[in-house]
N, C-alpha and C. Protein backbone atom coordinates (compact mmCIF):
# COMPACT_ATOMS: atom_id res chain seq x y z
N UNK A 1 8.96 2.65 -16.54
CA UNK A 1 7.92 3.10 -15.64
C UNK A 1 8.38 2.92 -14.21
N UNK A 2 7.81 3.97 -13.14
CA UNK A 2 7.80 3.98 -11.68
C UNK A 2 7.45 2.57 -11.43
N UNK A 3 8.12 1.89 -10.34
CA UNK A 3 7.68 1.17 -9.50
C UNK A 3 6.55 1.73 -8.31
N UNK A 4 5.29 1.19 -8.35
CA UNK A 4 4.18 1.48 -7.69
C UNK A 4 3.99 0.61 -6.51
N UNK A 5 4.30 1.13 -4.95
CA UNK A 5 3.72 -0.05 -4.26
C UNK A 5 2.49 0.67 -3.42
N UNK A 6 1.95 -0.39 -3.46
CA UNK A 6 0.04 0.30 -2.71
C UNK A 6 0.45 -0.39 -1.14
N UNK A 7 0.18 0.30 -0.64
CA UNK A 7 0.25 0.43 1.28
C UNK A 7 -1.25 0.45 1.82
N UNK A 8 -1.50 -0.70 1.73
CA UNK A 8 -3.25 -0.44 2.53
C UNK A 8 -2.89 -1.07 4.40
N UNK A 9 -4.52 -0.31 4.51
CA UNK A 9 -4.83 -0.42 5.82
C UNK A 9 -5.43 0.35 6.79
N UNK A 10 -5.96 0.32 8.08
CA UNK A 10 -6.69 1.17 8.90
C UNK A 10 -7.28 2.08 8.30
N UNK A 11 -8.18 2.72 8.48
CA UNK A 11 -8.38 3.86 7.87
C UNK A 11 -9.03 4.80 8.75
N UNK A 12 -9.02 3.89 10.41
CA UNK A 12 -9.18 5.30 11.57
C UNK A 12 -7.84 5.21 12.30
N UNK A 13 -7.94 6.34 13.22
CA UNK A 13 -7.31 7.05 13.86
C UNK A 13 -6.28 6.02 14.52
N UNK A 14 -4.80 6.15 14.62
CA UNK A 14 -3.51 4.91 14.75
C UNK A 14 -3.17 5.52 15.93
N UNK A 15 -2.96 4.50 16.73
CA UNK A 15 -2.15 5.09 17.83
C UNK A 15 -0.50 5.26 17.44
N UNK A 16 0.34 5.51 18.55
CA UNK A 16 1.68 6.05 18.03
C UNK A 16 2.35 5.08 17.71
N UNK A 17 2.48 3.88 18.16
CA UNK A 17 3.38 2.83 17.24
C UNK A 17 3.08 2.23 15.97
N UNK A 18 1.55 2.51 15.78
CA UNK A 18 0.82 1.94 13.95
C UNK A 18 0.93 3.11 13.05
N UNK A 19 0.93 4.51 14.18
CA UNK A 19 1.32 5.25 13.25
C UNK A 19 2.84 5.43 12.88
N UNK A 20 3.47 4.83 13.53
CA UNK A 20 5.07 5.22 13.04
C UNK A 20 5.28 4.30 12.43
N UNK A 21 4.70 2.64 12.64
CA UNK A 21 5.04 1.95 11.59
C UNK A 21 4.46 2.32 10.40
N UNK A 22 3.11 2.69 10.10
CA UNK A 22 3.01 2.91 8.35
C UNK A 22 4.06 4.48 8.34
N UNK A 23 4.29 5.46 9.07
CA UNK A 23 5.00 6.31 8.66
C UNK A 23 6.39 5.62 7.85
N UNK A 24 7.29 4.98 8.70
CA UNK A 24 8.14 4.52 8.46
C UNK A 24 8.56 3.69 6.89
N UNK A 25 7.15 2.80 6.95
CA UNK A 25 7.05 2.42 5.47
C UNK A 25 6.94 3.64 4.57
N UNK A 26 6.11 4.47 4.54
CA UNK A 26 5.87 5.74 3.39
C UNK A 26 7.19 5.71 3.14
N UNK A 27 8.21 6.20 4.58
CA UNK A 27 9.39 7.06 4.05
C UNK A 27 10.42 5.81 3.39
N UNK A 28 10.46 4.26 3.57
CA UNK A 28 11.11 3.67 2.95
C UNK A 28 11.08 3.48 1.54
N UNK A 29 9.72 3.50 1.39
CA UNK A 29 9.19 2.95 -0.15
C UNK A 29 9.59 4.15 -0.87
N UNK A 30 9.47 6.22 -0.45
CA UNK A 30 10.24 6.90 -1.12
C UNK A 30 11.75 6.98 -1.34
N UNK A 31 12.38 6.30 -0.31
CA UNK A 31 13.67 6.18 -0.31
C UNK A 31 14.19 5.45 -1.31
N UNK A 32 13.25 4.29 -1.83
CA UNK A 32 13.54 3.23 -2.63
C UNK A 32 13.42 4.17 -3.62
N UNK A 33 13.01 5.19 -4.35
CA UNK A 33 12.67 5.58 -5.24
C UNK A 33 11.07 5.61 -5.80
N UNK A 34 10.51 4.38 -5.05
CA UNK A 34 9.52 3.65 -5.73
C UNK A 34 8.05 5.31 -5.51
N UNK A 35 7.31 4.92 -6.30
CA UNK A 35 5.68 5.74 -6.17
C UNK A 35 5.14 5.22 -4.88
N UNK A 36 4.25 5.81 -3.56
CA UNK A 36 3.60 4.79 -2.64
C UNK A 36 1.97 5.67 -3.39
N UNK A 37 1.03 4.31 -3.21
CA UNK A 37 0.24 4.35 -3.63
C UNK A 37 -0.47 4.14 -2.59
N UNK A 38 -2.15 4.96 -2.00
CA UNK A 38 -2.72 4.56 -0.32
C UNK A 38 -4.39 4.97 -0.76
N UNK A 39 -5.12 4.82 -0.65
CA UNK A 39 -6.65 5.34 -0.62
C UNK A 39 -6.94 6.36 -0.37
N UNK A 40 -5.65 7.14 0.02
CA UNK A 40 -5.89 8.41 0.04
C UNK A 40 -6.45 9.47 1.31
N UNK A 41 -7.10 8.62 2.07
CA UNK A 41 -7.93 9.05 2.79
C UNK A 41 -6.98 9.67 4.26
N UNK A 42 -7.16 10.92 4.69
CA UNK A 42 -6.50 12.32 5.31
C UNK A 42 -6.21 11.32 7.09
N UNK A 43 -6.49 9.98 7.19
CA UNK A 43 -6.83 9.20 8.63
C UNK A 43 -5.89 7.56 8.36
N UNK A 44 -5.33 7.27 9.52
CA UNK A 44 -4.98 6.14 9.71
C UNK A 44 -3.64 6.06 8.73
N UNK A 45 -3.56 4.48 8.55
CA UNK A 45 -2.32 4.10 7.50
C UNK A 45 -2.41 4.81 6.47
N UNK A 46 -3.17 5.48 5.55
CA UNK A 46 -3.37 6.16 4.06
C UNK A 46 -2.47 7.34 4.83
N UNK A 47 -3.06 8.11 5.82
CA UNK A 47 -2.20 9.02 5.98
C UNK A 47 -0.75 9.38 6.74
N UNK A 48 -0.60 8.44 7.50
CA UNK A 48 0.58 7.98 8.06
C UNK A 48 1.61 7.36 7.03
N UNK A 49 1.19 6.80 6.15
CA UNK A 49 2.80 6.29 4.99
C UNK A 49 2.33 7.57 4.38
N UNK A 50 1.60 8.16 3.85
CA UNK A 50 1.93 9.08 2.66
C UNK A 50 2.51 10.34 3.39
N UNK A 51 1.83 10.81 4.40
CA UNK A 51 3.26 11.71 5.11
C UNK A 51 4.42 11.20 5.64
N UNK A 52 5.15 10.17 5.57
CA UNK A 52 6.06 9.57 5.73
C UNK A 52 6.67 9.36 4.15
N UNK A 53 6.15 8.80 3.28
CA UNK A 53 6.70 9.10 1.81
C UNK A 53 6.99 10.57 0.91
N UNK A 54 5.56 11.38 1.66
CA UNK A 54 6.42 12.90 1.25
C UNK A 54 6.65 13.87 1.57
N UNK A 55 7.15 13.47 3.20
CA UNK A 55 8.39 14.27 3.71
C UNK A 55 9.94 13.44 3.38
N UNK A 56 9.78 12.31 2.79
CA UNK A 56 11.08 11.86 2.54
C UNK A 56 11.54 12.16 0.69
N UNK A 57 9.98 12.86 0.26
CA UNK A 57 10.66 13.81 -0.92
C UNK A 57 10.00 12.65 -1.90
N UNK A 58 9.38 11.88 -1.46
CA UNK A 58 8.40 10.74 -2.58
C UNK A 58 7.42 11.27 -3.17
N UNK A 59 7.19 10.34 -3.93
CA UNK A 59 5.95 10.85 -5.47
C UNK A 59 4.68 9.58 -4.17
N UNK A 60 3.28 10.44 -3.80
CA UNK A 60 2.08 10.05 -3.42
C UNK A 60 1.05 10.14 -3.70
N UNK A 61 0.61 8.72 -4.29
CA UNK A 61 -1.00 8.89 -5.13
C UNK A 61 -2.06 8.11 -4.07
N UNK A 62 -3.02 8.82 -4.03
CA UNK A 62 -4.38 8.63 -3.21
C UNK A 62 -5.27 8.27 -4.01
N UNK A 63 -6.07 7.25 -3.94
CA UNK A 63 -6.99 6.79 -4.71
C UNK A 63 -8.52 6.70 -4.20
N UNK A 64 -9.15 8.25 -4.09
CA UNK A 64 -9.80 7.95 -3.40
C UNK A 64 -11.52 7.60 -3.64
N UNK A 65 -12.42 7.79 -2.45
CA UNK A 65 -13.41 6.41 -2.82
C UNK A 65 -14.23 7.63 -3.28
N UNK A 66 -14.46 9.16 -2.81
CA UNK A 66 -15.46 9.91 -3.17
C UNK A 66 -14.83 10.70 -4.73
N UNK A 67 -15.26 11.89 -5.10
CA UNK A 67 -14.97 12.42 -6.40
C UNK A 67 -15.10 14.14 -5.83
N UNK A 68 -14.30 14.16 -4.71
CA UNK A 68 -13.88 15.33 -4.31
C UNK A 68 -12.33 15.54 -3.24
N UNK A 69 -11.95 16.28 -2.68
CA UNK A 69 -10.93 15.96 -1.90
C UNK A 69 -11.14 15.96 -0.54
N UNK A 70 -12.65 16.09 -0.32
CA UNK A 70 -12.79 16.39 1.34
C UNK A 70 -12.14 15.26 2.58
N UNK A 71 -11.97 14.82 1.41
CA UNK A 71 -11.40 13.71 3.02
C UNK A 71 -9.61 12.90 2.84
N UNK A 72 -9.55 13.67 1.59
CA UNK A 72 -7.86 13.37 1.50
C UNK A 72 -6.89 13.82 1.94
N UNK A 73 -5.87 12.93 2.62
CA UNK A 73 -4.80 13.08 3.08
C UNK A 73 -3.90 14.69 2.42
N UNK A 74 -3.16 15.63 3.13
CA UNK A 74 -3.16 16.38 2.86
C UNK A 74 -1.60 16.16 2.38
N UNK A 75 -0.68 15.00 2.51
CA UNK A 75 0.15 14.83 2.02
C UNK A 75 -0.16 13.97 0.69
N UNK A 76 -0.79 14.47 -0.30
CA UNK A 76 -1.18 13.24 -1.27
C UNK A 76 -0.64 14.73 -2.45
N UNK A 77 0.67 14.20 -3.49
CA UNK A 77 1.19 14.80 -4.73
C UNK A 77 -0.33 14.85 -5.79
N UNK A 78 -0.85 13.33 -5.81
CA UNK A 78 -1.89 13.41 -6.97
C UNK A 78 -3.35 12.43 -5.84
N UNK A 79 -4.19 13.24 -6.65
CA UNK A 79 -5.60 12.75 -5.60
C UNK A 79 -6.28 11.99 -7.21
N UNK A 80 -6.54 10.81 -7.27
CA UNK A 80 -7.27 10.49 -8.31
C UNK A 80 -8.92 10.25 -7.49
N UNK A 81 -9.80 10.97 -7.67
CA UNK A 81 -10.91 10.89 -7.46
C UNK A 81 -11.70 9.92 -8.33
N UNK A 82 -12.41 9.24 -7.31
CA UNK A 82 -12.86 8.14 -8.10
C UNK A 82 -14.45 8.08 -7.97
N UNK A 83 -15.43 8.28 -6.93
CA UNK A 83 -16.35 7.98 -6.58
C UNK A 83 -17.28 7.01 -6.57
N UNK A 84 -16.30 6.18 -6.16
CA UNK A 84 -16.46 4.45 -6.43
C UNK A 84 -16.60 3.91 -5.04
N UNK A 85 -16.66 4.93 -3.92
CA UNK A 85 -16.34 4.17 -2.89
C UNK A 85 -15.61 2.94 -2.32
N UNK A 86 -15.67 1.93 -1.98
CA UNK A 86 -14.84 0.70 -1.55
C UNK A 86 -14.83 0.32 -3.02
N UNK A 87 -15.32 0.00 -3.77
CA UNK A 87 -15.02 -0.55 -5.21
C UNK A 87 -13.70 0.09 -5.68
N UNK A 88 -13.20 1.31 -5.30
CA UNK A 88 -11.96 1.85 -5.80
C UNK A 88 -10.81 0.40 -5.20
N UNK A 89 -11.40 -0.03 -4.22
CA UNK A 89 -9.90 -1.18 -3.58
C UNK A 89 -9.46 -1.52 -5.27
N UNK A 90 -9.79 -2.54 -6.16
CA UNK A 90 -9.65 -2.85 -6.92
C UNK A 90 -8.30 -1.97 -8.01
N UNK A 91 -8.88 -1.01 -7.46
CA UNK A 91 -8.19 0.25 -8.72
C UNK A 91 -6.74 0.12 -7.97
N UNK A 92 -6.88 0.16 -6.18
CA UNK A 92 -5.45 0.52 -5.59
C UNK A 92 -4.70 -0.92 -5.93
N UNK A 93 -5.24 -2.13 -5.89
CA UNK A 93 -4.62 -3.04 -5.98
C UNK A 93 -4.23 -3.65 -7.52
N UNK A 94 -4.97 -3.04 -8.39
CA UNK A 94 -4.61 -3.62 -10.07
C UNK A 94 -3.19 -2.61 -10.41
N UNK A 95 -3.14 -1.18 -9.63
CA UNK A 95 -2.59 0.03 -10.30
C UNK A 95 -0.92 -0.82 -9.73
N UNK A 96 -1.23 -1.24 -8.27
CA UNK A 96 0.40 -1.58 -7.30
C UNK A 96 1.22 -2.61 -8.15
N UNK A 97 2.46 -2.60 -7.94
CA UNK A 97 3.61 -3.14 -8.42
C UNK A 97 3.48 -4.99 -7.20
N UNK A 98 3.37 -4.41 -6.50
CA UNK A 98 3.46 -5.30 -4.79
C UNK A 98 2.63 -4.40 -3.85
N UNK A 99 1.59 -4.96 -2.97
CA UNK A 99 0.70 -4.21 -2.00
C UNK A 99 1.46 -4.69 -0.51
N UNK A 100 1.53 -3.76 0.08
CA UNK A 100 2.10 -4.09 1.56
C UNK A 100 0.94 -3.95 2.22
N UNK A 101 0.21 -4.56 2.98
CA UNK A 101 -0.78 -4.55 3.91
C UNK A 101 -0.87 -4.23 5.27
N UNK A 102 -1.10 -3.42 6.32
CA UNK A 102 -1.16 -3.29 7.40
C UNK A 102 -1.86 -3.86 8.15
N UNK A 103 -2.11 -3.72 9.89
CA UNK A 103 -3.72 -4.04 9.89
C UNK A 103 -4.76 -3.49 9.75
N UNK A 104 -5.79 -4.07 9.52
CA UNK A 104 -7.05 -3.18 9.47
C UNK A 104 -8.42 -3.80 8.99
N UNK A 105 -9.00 -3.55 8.77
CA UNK A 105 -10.56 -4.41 8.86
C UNK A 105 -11.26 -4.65 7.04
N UNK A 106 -12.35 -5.03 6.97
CA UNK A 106 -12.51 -5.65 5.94
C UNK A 106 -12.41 -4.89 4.34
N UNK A 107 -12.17 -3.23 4.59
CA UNK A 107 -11.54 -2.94 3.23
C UNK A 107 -10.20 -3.80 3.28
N UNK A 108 -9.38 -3.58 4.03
CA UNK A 108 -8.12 -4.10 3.65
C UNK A 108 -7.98 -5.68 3.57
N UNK A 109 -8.81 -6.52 4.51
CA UNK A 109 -9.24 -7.87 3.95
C UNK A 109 -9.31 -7.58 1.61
N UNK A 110 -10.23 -6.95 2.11
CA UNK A 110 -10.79 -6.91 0.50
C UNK A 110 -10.05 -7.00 -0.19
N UNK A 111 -8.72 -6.05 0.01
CA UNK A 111 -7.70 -5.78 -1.04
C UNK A 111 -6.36 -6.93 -1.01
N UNK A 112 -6.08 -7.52 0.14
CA UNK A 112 -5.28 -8.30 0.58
C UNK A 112 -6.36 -9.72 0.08
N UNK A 113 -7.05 -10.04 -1.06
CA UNK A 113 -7.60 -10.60 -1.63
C UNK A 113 -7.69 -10.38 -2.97
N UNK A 114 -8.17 -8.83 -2.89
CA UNK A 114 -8.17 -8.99 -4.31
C UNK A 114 -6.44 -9.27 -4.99
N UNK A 115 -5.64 -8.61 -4.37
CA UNK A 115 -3.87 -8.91 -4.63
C UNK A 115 -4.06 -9.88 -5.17
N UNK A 116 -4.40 -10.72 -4.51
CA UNK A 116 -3.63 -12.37 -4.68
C UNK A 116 -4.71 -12.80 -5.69
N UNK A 117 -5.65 -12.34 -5.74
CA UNK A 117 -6.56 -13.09 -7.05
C UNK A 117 -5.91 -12.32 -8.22
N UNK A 118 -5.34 -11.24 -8.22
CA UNK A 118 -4.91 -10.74 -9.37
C UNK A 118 -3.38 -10.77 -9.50
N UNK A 119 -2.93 -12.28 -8.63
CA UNK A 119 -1.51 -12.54 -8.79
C UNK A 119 -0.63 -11.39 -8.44
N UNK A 120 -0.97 -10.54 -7.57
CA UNK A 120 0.12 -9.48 -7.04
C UNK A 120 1.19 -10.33 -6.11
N UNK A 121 1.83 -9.88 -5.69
CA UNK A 121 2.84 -10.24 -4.37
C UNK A 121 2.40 -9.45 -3.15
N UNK A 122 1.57 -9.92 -2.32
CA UNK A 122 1.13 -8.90 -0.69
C UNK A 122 1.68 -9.69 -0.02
N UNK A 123 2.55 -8.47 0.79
CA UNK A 123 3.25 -8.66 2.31
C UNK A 123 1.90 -7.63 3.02
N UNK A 124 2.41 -8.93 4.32
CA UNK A 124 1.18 -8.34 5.43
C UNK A 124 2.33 -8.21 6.37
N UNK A 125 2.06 -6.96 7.17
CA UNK A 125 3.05 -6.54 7.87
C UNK A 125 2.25 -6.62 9.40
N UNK A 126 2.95 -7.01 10.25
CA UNK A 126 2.74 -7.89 11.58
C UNK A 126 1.07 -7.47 11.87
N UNK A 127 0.94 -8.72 10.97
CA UNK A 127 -1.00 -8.74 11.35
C UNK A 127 -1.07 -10.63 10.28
N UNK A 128 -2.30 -11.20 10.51
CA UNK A 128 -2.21 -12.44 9.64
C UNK A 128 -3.77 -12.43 9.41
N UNK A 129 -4.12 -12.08 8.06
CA UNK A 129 -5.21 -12.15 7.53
C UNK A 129 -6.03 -13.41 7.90
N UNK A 130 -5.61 -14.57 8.24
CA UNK A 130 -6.42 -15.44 8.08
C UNK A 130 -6.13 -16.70 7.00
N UNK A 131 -6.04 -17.71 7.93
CA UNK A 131 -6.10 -19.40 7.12
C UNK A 131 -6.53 -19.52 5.07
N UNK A 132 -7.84 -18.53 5.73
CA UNK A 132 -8.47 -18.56 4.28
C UNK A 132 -7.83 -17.55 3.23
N UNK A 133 -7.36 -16.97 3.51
CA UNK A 133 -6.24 -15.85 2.92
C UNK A 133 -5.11 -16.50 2.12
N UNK A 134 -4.69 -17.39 3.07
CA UNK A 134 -3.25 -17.44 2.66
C UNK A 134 -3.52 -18.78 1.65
N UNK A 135 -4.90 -19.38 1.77
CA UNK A 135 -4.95 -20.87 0.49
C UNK A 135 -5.47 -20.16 -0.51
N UNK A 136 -5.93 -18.48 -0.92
CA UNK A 136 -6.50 -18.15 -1.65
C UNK A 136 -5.94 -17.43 -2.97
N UNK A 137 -5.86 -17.86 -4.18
CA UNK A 137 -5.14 -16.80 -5.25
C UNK A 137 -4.02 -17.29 -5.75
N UNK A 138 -3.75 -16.84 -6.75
CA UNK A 138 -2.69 -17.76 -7.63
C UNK A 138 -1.41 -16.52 -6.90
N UNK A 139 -1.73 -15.68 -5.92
CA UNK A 139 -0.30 -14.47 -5.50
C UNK A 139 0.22 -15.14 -4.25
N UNK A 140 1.19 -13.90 -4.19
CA UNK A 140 2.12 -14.66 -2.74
C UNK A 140 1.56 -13.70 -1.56
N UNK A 141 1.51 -14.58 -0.87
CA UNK A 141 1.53 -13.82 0.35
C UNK A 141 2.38 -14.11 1.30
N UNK A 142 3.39 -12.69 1.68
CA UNK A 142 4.33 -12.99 2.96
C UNK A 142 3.93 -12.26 4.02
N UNK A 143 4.94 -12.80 4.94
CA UNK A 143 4.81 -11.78 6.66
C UNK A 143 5.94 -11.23 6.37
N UNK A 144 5.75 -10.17 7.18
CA UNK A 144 7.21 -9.26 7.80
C UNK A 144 6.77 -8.45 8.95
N UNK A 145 7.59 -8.26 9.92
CA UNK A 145 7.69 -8.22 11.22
C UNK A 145 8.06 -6.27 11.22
N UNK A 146 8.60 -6.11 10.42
CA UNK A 146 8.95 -4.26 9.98
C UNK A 146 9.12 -4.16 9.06
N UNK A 147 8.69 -3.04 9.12
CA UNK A 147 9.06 -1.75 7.80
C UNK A 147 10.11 -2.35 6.87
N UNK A 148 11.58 -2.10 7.35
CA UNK A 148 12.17 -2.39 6.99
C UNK A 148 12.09 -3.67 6.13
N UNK A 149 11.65 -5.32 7.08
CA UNK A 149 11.50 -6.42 6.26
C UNK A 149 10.48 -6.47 5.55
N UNK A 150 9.44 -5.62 5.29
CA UNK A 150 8.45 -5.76 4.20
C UNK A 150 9.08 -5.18 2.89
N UNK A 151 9.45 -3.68 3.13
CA UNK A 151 10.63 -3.32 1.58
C UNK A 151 11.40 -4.35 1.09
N UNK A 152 12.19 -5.37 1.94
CA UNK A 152 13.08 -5.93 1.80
C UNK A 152 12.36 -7.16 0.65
N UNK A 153 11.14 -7.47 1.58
CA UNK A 153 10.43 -8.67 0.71
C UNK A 153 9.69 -8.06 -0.72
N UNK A 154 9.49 -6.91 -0.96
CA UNK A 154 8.95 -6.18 -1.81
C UNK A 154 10.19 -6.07 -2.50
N UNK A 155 11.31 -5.43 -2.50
CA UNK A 155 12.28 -5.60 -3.65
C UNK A 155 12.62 -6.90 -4.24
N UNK A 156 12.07 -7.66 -3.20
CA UNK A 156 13.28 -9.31 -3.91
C UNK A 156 12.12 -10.14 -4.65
N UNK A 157 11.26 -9.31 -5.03
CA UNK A 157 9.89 -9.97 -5.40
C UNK A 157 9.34 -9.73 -7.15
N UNK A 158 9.04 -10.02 -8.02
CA UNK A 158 9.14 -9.62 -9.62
C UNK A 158 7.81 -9.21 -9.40
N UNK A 159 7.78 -8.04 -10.34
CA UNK A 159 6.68 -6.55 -10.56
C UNK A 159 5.48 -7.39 -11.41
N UNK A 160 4.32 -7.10 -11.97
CA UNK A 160 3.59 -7.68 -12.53
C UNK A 160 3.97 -7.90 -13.83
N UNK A 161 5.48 -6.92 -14.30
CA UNK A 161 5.72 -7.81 -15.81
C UNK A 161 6.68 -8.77 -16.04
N UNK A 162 6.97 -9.19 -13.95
CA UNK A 162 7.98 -10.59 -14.02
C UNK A 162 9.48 -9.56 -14.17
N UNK A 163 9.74 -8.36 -13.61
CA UNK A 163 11.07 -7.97 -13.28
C UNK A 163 10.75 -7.44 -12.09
N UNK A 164 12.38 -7.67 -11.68
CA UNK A 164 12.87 -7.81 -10.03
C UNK A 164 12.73 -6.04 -9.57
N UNK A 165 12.05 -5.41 -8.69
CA UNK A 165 11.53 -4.36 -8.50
C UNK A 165 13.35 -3.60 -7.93
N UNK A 166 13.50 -2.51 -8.62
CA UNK A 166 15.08 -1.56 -8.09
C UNK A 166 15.04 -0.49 -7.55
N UNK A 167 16.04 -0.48 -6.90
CA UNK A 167 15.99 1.29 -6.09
C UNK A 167 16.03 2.23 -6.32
N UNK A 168 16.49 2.37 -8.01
CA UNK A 168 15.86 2.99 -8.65
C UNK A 168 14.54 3.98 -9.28
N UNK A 169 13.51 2.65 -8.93
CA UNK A 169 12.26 3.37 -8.94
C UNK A 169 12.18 2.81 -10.34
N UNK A 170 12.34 2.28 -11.09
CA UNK A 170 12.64 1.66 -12.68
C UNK A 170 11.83 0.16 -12.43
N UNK A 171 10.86 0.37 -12.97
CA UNK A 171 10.59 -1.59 -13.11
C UNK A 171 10.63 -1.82 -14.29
């Protein structure tokens, strides 16, 4: 099976350096081979890595909160409609291999919680959830400062069946 990593965060409008950093991630995590997985939503980090993952020729799944496409990212390969609203977090974070986190407000709190209660591995990428974050959950939580060092901490990290994630795209 694909290696799946879920990329949450923002979900309004990025200025040009938040948008090039989640761009940047999309296009690494396709480079890796790996699936990027985002909420789908057509605004912010969801849409900034997933057009960054598939213009670099990556497989992009959107998970999104309504049960139509009106508000999905227009770079998204597969739209799983959910109409679960914020309750979908759950779905983006059980489905990910490793969640990379951006910044952004209390959906992405949510999910950068639920991770770690469901023993994922979340890297938070230059943002710090909070004291109570990091004592919470049997998962790991790291920093990374870029793009680059969040992939880096995401490959060297074991997938939820305890193997080392490859560039392949193979877990």
């Amino acid at each position: 099976m694909r290696t799946v990593i879920g990329v949450m965060g923002a979900g309004r409008p990025l200025d040009g350096a938040a948008f090039s950093r989640a761009y940047r991630l999309g296009q690494l995590v396709a480079e890796r081979g790996w699936v990027l997985l985002t909420g789908g939503s057509g605004c912010g980090v969801m849409d900034a890595a997933s057009k960054g993952a598939h213009e670099a020729g990556g497989l992009v799944i959107g998970v999104l909160k309504g049960d139509d496409d009106a508000e999905a990212s227009a770079h998204l390969d597969i739209a799983v409609r959910t109409g679960m609203g914020d309750a979908r977090n759950v779905i983006n974070v059980l489905t990910a291999d490793v969640v990379i986190a951006l910044p952004g407000g209390s959906g992405t709190l949510s999910e950068v919680a639920l991770g770690l209660k469901a023993n994922r591995t979340v890297v938070v990428l230059g943002w710090d959830p909070g004291a109570a974050m990091r004592a919470s959950g049997p998962g790991r939580l790291l920093d990374a400062s870029t793009p680059e060092e969040a992939v880096e901490l995401a490959a060297a990290r074991p997938n939820v069946s305890g193997q080392l994630l490859s560039d392949e795209g193979d877990a």
